[in-house]
N, C-alpha and C. Protein backbone atom coordinates (compact mmCIF):
# COMPACT_ATOMS: atom_id res chain seq x y z
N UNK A 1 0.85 -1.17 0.00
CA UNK A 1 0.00 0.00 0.00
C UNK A 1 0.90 1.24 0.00
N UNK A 2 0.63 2.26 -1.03
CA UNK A 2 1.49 3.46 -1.23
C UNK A 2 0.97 4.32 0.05
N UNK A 3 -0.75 4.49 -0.07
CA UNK A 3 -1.23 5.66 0.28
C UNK A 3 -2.31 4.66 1.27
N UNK A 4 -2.58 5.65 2.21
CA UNK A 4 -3.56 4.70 3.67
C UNK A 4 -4.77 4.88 3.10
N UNK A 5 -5.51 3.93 3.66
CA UNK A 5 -7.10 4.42 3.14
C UNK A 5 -8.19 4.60 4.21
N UNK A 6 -9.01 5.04 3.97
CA UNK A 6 -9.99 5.88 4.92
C UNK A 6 -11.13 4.93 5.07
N UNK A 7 -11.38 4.07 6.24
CA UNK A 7 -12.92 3.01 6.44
C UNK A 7 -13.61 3.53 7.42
N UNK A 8 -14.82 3.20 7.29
CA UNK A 8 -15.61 3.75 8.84
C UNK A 8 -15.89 3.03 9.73
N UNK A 9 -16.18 2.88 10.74
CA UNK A 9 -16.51 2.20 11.87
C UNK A 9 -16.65 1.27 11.60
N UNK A 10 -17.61 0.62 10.94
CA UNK A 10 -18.09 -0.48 10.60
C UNK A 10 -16.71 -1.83 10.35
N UNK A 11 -16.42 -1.09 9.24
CA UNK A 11 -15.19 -1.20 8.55
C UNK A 11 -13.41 -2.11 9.67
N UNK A 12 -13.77 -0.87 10.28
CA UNK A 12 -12.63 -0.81 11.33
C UNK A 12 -12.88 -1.45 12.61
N UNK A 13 -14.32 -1.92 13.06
CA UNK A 13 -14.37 -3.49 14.14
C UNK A 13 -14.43 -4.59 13.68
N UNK A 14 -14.84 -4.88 11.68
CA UNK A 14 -14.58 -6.38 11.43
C UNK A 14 -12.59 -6.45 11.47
N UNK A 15 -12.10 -5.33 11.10
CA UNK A 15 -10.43 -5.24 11.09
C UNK A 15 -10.07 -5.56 12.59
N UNK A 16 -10.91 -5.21 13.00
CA UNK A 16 -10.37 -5.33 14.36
C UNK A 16 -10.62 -6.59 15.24
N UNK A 17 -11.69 -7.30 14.46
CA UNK A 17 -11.71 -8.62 14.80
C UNK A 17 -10.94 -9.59 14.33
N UNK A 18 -10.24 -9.46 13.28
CA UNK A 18 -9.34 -9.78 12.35
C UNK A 18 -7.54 -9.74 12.83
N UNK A 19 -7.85 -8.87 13.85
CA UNK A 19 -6.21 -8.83 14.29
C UNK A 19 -5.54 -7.45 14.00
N UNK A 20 -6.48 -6.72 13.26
CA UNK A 20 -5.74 -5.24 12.69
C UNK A 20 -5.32 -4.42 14.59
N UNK A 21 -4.38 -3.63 14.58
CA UNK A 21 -3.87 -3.14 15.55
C UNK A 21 -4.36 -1.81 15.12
N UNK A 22 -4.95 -0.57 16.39
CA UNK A 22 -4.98 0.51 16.85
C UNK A 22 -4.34 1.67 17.64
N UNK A 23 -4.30 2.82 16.88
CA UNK A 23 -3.26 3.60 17.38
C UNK A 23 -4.45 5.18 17.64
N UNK A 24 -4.11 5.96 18.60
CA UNK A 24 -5.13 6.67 19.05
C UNK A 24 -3.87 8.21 19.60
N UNK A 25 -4.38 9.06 18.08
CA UNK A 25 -3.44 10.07 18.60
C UNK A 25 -3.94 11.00 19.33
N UNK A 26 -5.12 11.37 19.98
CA UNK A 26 -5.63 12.38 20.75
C UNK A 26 -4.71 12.61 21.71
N UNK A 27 -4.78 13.54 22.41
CA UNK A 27 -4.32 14.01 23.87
C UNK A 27 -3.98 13.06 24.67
N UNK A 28 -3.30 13.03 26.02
CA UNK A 28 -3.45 11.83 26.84
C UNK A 28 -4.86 11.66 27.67
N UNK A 29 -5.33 13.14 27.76
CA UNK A 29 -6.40 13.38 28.80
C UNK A 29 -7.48 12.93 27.78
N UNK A 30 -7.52 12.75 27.11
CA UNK A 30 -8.83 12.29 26.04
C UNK A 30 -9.10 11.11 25.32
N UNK A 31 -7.62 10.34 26.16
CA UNK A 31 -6.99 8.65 25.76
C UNK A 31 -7.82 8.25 26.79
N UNK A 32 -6.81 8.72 27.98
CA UNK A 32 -7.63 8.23 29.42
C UNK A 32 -9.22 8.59 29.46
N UNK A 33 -9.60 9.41 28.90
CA UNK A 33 -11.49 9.41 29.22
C UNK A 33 -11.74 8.55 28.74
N UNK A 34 -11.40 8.26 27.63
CA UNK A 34 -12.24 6.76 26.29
C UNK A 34 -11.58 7.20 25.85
N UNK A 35 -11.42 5.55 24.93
CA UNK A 35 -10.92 5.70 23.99
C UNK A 35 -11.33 3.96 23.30
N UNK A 36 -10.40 3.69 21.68
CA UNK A 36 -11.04 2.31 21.27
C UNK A 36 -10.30 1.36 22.14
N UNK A 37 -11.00 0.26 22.71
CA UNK A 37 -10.51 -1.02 23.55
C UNK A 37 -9.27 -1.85 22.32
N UNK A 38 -8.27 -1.44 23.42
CA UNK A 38 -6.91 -1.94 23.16
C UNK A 38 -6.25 -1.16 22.30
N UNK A 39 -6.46 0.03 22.09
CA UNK A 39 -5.90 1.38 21.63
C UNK A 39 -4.21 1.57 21.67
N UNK A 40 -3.43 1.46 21.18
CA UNK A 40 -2.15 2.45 21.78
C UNK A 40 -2.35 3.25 21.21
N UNK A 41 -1.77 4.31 22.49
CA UNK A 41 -2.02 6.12 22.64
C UNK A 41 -0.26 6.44 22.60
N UNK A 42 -0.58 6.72 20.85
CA UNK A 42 0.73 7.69 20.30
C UNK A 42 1.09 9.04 20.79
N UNK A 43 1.95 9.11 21.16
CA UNK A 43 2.50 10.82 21.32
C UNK A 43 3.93 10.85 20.55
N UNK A 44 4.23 12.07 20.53
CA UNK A 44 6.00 11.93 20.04
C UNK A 44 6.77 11.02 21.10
N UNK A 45 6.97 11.47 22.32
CA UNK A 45 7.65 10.61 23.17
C UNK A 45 7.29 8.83 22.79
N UNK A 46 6.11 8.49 22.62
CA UNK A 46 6.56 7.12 22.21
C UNK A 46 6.41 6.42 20.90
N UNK A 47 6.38 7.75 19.84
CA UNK A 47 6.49 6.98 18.86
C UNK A 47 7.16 6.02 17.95
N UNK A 48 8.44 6.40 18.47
CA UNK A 48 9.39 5.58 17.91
C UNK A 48 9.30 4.46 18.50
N UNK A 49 9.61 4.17 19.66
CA UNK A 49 9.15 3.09 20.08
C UNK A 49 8.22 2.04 19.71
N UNK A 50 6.64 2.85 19.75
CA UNK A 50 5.73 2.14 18.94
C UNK A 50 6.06 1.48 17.51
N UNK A 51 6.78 2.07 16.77
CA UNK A 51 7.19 2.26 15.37
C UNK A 51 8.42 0.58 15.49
N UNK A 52 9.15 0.79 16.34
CA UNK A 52 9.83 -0.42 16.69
C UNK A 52 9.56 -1.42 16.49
N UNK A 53 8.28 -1.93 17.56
CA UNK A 53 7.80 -2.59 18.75
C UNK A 53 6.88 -3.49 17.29
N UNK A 54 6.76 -2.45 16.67
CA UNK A 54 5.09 -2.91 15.45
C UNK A 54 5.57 -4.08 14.73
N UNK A 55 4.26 -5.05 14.13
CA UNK A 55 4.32 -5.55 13.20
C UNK A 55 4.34 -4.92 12.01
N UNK A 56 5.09 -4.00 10.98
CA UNK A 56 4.92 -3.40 10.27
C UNK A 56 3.90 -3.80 8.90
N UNK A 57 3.70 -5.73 9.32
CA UNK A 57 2.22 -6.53 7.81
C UNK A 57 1.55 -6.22 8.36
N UNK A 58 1.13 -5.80 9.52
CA UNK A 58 0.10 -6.17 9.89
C UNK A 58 -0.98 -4.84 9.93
N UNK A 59 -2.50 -5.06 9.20
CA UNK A 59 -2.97 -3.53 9.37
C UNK A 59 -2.83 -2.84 10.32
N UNK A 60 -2.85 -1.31 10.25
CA UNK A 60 -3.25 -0.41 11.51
C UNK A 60 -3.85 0.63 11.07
N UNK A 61 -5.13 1.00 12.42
CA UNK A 61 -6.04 1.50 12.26
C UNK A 61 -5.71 2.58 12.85
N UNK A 62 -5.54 4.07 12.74
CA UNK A 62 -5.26 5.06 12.87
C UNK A 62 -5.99 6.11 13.41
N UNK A 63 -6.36 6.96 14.75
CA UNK A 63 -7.97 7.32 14.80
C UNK A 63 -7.46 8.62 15.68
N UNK A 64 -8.43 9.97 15.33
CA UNK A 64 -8.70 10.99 16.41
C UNK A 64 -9.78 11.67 17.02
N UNK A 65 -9.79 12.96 16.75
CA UNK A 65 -11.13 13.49 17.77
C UNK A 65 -12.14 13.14 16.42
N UNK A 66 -12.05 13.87 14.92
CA UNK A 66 -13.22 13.61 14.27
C UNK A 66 -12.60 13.21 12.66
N UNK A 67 -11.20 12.11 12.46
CA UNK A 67 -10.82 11.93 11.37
C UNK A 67 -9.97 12.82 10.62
N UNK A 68 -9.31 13.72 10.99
CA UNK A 68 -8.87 15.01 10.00
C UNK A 68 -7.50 14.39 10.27
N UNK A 69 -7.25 14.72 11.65
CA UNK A 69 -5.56 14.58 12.02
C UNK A 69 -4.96 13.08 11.68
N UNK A 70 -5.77 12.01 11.86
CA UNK A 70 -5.45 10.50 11.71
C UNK A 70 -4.80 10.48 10.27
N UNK A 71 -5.51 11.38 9.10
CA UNK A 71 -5.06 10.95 7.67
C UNK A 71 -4.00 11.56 7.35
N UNK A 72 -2.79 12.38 8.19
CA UNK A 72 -1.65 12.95 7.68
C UNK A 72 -0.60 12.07 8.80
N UNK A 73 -1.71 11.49 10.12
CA UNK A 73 -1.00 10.53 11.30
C UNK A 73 -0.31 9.01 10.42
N UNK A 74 -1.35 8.43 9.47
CA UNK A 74 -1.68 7.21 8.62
C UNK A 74 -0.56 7.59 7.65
N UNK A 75 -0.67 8.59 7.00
CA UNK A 75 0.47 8.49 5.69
C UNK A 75 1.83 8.52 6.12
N UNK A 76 1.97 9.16 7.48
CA UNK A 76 3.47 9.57 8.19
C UNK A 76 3.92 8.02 8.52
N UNK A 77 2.92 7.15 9.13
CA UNK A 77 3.18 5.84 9.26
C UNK A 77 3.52 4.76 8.54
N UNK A 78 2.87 4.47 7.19
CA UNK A 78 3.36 4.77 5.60
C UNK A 78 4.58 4.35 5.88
N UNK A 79 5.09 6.13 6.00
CA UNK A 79 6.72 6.52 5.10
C UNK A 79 7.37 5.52 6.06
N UNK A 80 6.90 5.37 7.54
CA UNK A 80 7.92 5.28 7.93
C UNK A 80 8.11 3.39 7.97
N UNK A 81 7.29 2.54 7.38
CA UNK A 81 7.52 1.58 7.02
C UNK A 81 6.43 0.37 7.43
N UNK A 82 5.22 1.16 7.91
CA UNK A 82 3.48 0.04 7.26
C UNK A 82 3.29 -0.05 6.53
N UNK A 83 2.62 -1.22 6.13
CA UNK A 83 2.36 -1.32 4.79
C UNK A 83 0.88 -1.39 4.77
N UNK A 84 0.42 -1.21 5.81
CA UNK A 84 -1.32 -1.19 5.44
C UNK A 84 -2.26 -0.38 6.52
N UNK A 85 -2.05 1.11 6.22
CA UNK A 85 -2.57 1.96 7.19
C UNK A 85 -4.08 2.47 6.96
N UNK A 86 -4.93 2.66 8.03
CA UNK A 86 -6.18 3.01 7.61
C UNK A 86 -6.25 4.43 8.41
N UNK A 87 -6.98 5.43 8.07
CA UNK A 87 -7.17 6.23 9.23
C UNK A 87 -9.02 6.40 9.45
N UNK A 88 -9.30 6.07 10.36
CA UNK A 88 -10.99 5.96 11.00
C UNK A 88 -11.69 7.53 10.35
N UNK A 89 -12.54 7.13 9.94
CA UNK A 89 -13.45 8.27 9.25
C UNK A 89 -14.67 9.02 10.26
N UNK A 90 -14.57 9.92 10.69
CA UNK A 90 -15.18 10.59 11.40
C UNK A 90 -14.60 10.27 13.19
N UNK A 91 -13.50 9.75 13.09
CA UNK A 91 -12.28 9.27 14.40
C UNK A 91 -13.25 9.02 15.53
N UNK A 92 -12.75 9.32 16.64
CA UNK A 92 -13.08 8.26 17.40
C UNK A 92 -14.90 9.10 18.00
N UNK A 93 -15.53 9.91 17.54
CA UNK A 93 -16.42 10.78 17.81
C UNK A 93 -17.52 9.49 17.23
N UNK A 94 -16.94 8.88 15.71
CA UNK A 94 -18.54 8.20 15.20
C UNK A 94 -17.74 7.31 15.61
N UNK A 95 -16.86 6.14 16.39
CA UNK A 95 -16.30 5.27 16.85
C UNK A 95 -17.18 5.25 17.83
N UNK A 96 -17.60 6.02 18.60
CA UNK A 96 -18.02 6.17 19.73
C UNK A 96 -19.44 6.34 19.72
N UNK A 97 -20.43 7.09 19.27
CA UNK A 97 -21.23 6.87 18.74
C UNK A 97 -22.54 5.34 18.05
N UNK A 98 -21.57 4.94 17.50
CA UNK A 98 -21.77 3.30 16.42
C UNK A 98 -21.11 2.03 17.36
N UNK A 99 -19.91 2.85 18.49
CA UNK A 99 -19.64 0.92 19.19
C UNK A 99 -19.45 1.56 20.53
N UNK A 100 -20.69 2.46 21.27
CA UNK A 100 -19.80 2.50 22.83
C UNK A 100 -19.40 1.93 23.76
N UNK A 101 -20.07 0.36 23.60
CA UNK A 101 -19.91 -0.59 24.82
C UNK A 101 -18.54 -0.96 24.21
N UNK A 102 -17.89 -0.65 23.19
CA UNK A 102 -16.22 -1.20 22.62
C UNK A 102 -14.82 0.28 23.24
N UNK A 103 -15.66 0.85 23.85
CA UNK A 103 -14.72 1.72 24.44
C UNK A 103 -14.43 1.75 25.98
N UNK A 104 -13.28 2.12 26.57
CA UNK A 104 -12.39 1.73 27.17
C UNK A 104 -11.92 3.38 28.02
N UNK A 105 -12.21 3.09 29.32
CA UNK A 105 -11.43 4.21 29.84
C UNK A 105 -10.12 3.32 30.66
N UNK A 106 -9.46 4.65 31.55
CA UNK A 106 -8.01 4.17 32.15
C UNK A 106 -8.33 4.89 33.41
């Protein structure tokens, strides 16, 4: 995959039943309120790490407050060596919305 592609909710819990992995760039304070169950919560401090740590085959689902920031989050992930990035369409607002009993506080 050159370029990430954009699925909606729907989309992004059969992936997620499937084994696709989640990455959740909001704030920390807006990780910890909710967020998607089994989420990692990207910041700079651990991205590299994350970036490490990853299966780089394996999908990842990319998500924020309402989809905008995830699709420049998804392509950066891309470059830096996924090969199958999605970023959540309308982020974690219609995530939340369409699956709330699938969300997760800390």
């Amino acid at each position: 995959m050159t370029e990430y592609q954009q699925i909606d909710a729907k989309q992004a819990q059969q992936m997620l039943e499937q084994g696709a992995a989640v990455a959740d760039i909001r704030d920390q304070s807006s990780y910890h309120n909710a967020h998607i169950r089994g989420a990692a919560h990207l910041e700079n401090h651990n991205l590299q790490e994350f970036i490490d740590a990853a299966d780089l085959d394996a999908p990842l689902i990319v998500y924020c407050y309402h989809g905008h920031s995830s699709q420049s989050a998804a392509q950066f992930l891309l470059e830096r060596g996924f090969d199958h990035v999605y970023s959540l369409i309308g982020g974690f607002e219609a995530w939340q919305q369409t699956f709330p009993e699938l969300c997760s506080k800390d």
